[in-house]
N, C-alpha and C. Protein backbone atom coordinates (compact mmCIF):
# COMPACT_ATOMS: atom_id res chain seq x y z
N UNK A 1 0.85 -1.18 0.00
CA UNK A 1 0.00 0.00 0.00
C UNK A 1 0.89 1.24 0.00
N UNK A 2 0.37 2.09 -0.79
CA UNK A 2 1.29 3.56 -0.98
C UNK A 2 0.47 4.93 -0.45
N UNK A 3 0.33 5.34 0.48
CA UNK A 3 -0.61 6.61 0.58
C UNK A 3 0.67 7.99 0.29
N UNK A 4 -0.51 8.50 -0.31
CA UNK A 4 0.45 10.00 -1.10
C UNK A 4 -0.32 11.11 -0.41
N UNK A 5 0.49 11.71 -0.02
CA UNK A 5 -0.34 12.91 0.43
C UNK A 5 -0.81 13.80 -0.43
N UNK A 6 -1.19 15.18 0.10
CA UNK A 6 -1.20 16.21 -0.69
C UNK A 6 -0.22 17.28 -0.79
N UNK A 7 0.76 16.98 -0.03
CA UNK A 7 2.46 17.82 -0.80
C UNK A 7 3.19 17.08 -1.31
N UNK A 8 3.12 16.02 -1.16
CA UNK A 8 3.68 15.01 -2.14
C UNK A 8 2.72 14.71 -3.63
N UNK A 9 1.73 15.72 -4.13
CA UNK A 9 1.17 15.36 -5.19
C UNK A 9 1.72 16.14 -6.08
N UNK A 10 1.77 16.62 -7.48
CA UNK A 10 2.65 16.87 -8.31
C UNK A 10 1.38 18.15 -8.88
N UNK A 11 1.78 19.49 -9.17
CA UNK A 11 1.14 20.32 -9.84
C UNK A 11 1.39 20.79 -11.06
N UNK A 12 1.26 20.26 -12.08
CA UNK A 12 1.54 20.77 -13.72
C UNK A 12 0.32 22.00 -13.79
N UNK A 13 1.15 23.16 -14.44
CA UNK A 13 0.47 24.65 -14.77
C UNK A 13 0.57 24.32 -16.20
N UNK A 14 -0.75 24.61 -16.99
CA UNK A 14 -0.63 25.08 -18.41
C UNK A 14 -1.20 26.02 -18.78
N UNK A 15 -1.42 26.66 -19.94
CA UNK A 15 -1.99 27.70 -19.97
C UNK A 15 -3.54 27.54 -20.22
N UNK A 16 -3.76 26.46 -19.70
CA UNK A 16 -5.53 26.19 -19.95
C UNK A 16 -5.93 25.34 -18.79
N UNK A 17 -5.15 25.03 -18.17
CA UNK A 17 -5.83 24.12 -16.73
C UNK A 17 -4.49 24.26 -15.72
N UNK A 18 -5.09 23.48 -14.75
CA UNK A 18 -3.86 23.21 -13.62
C UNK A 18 -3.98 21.27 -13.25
N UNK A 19 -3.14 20.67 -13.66
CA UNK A 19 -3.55 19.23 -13.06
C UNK A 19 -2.60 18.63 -12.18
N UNK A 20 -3.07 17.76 -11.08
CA UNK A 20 -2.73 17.70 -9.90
C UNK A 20 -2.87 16.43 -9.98
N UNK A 21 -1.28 15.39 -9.95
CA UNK A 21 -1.10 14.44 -10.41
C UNK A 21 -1.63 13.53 -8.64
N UNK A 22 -2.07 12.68 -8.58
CA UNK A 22 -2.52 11.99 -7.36
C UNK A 22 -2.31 10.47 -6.93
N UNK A 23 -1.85 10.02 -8.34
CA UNK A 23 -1.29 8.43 -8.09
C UNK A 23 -0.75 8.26 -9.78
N UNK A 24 0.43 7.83 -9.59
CA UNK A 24 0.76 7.30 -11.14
C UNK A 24 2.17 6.79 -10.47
N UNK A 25 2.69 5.80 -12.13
CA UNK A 25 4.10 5.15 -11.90
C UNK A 25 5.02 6.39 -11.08
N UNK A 26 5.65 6.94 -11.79
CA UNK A 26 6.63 7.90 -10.83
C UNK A 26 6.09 8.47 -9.90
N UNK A 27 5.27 8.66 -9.29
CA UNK A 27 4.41 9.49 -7.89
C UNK A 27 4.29 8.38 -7.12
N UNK A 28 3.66 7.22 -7.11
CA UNK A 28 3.42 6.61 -5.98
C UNK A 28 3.36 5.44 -6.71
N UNK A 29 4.37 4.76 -7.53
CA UNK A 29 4.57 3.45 -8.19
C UNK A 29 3.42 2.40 -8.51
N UNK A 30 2.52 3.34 -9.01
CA UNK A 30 1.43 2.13 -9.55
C UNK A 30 2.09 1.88 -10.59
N UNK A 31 1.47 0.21 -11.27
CA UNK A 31 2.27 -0.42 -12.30
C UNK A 31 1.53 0.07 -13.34
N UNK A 32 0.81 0.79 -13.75
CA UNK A 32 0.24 1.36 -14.85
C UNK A 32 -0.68 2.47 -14.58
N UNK A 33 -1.20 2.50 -13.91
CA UNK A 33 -2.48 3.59 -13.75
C UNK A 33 -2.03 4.94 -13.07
N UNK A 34 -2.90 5.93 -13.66
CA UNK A 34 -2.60 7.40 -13.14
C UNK A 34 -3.65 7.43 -12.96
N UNK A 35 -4.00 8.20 -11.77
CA UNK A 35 -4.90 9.44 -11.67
C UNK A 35 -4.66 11.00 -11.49
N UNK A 36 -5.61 12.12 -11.99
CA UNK A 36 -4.68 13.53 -11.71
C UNK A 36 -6.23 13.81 -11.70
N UNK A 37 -6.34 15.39 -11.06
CA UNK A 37 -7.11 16.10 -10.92
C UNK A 37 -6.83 17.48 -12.29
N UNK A 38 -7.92 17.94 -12.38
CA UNK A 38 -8.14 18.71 -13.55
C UNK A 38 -8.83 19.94 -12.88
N UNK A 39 -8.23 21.38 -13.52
CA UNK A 39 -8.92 22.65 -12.78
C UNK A 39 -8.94 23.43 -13.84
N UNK A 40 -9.81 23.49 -14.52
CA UNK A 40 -9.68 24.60 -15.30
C UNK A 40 -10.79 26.34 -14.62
N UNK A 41 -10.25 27.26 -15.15
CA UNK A 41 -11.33 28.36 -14.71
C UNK A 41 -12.29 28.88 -15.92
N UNK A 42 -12.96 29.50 -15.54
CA UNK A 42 -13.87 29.64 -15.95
C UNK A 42 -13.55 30.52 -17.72
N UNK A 43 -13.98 29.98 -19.19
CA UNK A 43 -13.38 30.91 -20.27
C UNK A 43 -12.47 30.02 -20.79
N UNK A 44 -11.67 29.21 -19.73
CA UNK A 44 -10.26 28.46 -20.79
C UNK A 44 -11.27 27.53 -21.30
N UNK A 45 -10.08 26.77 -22.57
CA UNK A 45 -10.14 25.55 -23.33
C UNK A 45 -9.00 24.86 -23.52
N UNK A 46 -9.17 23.77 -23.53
CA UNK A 46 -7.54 22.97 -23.77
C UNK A 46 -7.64 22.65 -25.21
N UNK A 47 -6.35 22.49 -25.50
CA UNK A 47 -6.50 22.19 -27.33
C UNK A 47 -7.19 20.87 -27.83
N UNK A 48 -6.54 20.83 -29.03
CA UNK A 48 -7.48 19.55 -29.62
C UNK A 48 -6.38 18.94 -29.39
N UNK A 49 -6.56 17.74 -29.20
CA UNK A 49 -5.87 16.20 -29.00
C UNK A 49 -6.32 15.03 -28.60
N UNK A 50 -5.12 14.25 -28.84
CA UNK A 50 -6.06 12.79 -28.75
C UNK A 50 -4.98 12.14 -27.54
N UNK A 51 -5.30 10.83 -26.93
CA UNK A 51 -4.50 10.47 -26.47
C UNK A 51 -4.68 8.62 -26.56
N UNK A 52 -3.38 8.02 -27.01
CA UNK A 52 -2.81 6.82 -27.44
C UNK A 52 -3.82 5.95 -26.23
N UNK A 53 -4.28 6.06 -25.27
CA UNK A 53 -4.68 4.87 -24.37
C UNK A 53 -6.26 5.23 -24.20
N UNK A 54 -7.22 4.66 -23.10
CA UNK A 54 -8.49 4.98 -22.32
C UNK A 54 -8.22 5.91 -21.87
N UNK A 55 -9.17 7.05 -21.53
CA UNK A 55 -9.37 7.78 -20.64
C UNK A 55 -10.94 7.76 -19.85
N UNK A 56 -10.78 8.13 -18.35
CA UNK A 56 -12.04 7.96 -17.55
C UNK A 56 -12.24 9.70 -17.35
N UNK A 57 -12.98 10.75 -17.48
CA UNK A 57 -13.22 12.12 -16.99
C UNK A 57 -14.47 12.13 -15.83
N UNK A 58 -14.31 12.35 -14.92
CA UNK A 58 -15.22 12.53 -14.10
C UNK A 58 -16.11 13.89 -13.85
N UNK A 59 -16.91 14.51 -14.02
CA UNK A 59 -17.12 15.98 -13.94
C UNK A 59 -17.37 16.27 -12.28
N UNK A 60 -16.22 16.79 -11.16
CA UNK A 60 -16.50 16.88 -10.06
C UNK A 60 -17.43 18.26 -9.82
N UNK A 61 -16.57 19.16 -10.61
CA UNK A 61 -17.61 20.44 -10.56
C UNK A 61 -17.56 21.03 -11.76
N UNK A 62 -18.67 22.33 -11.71
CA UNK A 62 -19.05 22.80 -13.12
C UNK A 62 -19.75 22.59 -14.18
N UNK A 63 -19.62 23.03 -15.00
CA UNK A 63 -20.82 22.30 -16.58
C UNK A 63 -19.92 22.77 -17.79
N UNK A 64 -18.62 21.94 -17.71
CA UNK A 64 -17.80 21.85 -18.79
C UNK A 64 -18.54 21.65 -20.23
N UNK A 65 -17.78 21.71 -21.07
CA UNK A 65 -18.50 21.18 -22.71
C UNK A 65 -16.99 20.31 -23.49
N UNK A 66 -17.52 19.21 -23.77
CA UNK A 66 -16.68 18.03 -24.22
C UNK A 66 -17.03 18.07 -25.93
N UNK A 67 -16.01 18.38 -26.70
CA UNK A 67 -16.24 18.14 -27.84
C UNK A 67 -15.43 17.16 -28.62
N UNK A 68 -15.68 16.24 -29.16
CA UNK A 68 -15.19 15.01 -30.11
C UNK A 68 -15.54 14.04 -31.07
N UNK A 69 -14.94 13.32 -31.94
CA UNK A 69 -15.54 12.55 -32.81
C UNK A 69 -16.83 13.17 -32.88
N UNK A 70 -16.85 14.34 -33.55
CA UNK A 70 -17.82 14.79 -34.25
C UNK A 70 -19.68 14.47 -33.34
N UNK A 71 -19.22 14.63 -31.83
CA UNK A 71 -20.24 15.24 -31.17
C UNK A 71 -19.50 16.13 -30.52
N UNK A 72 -20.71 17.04 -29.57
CA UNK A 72 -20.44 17.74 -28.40
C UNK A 72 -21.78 17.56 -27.51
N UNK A 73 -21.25 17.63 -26.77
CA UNK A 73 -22.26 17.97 -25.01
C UNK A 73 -21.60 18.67 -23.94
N UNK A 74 -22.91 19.30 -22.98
CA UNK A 74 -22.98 19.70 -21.78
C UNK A 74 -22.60 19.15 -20.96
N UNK A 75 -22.12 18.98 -20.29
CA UNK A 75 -21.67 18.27 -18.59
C UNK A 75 -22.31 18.59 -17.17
N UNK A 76 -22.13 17.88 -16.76
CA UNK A 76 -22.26 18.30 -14.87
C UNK A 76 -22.14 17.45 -14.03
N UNK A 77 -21.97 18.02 -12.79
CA UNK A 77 -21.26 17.03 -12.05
C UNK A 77 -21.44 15.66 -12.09
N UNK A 78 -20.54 15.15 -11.83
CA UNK A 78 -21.30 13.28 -11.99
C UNK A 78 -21.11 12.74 -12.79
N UNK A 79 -21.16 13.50 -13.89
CA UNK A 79 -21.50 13.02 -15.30
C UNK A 79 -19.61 12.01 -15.67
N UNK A 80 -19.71 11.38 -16.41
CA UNK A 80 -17.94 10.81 -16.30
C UNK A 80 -18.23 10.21 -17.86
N UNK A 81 -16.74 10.24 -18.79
CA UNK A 81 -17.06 11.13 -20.61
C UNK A 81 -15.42 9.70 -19.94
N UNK A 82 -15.87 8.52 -21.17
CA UNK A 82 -15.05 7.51 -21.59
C UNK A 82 -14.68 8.06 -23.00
N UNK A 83 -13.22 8.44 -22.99
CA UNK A 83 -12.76 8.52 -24.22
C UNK A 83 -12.18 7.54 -24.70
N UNK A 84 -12.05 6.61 -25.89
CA UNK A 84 -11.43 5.49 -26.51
C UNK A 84 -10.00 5.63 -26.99
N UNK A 85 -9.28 4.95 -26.75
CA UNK A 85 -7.37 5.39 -27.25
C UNK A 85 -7.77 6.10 -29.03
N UNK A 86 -7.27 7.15 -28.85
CA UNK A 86 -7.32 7.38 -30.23
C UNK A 86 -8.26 8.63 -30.76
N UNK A 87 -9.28 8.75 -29.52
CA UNK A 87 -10.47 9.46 -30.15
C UNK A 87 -10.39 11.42 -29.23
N UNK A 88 -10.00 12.06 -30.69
CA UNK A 88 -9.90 13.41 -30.59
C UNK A 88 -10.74 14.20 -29.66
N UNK A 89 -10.31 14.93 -28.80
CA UNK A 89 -11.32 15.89 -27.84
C UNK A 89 -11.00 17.04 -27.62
N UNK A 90 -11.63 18.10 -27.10
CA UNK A 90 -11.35 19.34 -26.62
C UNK A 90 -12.33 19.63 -25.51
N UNK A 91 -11.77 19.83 -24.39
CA UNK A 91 -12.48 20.42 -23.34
C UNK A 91 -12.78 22.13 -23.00
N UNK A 92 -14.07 22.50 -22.91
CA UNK A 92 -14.12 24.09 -22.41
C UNK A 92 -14.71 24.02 -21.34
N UNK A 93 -14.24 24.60 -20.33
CA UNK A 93 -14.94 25.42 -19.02
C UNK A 93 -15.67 25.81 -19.29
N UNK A 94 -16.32 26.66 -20.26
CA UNK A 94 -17.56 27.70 -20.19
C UNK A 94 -17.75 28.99 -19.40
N UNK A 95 -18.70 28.81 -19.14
CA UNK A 95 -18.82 29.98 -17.94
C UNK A 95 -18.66 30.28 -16.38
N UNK A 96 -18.26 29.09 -16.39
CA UNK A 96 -17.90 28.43 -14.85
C UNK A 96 -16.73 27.60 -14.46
N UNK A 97 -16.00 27.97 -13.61
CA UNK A 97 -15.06 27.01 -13.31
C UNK A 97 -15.06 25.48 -13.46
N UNK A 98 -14.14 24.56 -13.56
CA UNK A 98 -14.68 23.09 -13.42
C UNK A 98 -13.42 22.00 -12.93
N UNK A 99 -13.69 21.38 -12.55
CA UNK A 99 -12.91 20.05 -12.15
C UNK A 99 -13.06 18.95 -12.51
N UNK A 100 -11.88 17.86 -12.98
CA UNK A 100 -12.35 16.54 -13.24
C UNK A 100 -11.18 15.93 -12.26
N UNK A 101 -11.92 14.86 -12.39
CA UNK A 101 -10.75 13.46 -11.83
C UNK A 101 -10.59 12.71 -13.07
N UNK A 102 -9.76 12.11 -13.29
CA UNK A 102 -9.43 11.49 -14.53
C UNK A 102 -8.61 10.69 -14.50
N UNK A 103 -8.78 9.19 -15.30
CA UNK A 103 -8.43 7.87 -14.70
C UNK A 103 -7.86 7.37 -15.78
N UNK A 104 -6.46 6.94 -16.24
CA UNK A 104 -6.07 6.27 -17.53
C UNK A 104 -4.77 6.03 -16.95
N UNK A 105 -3.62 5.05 -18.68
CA UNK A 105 -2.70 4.33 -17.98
C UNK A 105 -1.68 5.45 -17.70
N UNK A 106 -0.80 4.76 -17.05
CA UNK A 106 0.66 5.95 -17.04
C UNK A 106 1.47 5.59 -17.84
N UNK A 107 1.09 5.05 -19.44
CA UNK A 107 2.30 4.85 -20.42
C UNK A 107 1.58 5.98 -21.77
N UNK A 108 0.26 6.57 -21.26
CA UNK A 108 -0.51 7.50 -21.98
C UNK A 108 0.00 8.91 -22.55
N UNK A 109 0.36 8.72 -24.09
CA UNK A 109 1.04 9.65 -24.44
C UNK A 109 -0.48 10.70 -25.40
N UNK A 110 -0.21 11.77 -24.85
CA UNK A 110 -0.99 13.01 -25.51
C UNK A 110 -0.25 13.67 -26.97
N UNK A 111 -1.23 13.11 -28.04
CA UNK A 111 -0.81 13.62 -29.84
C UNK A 111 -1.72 15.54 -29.57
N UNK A 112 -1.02 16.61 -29.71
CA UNK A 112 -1.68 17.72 -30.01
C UNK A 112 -1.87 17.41 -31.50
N UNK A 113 -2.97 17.92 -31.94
CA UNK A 113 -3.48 18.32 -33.47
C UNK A 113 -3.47 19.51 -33.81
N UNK A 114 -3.28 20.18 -34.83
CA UNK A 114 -2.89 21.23 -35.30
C UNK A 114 -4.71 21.61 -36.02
N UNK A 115 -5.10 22.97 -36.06
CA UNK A 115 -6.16 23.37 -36.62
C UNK A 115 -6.75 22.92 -38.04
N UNK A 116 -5.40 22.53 -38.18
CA UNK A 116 -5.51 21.60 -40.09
C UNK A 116 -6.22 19.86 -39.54
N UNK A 117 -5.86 19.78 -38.30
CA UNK A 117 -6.54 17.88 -38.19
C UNK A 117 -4.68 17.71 -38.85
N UNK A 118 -3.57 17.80 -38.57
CA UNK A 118 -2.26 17.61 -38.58
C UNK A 118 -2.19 16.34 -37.09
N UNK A 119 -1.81 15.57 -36.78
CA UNK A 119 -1.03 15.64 -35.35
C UNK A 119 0.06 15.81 -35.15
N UNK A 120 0.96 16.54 -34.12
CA UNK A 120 1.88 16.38 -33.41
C UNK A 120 3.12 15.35 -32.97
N UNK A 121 3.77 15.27 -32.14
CA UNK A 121 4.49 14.24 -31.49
C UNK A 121 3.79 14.21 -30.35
N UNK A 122 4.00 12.77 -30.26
CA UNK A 122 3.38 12.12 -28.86
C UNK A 122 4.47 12.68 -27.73
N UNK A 123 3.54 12.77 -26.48
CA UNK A 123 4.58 13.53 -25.68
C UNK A 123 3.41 12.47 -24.28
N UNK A 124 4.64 12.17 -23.38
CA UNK A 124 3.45 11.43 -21.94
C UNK A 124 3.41 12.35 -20.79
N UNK A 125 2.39 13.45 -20.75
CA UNK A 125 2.54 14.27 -20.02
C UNK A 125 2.68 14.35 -18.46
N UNK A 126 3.33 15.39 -18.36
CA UNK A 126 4.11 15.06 -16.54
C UNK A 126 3.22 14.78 -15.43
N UNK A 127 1.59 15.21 -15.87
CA UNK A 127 0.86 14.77 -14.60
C UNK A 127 0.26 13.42 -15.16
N UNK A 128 0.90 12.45 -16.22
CA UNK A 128 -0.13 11.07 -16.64
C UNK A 128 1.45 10.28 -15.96
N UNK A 129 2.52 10.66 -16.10
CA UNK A 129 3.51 9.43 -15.96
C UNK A 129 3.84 9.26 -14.72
């Protein structure tokens, strides 16, 4: 058993959220799984991208808007948005602050896409590894 506190949790700043890494391989040696917390404020959006593994989103607070594979929807709390390895998304805050918990592996590398539908290099970001 590994308990992690909360100064021992890891804070990645971007310019569209804040995520707050809470269990993964390098943080507290799970053999695959991460979890991180998600903060965005109220107005941001994170870019378009996809990411190589599952993802679990939990909506703890707010009424985010999830856009992908050619839907979109509303959110609210509770609500929890299974993305499939592979399948493109963009998250907005809206008008309100919001939080997720979010559950996938820690070998999960994030492709950015370019406004053309281009992708990127895979990169495994510091609050998934």
């Amino acid at each position: 058993m590994r308990i992690t506190r909360p100064a021992e949790q890891r804070v990645s700043t971007t310019p569209n959220a804040v995520m707050t890494t809470l269990a993964s391989p390098t943080l507290s040696a799970t053999a695959d799984l991460s979890v991180w917390r998600v903060a965005m404020a109220a107005g941001q959006q994170g870019p378009r991208h996809l990411f190589d593994v599952e993802q679990v989103w939990v909506v703890l607070a707010g009424e985010p808007t999830v856009a992908g594979d050619g839907t979109e929807g509303r959110l609210a709390p509770g609500d929890a948005v299974t993305f499939p390895a592979g399948a493109q998304r963009r998250i907005a805050a809206g008008a309100g602050d919001v939080e997720f918990l979010v559950c996938g592996t820690g070998r999960g590398r994030a492709v950015p896409i370019a406004d053309e539908g281009t992708p990127g290099e895979p990169v495994v970001p510091p609050w998934v590894a």
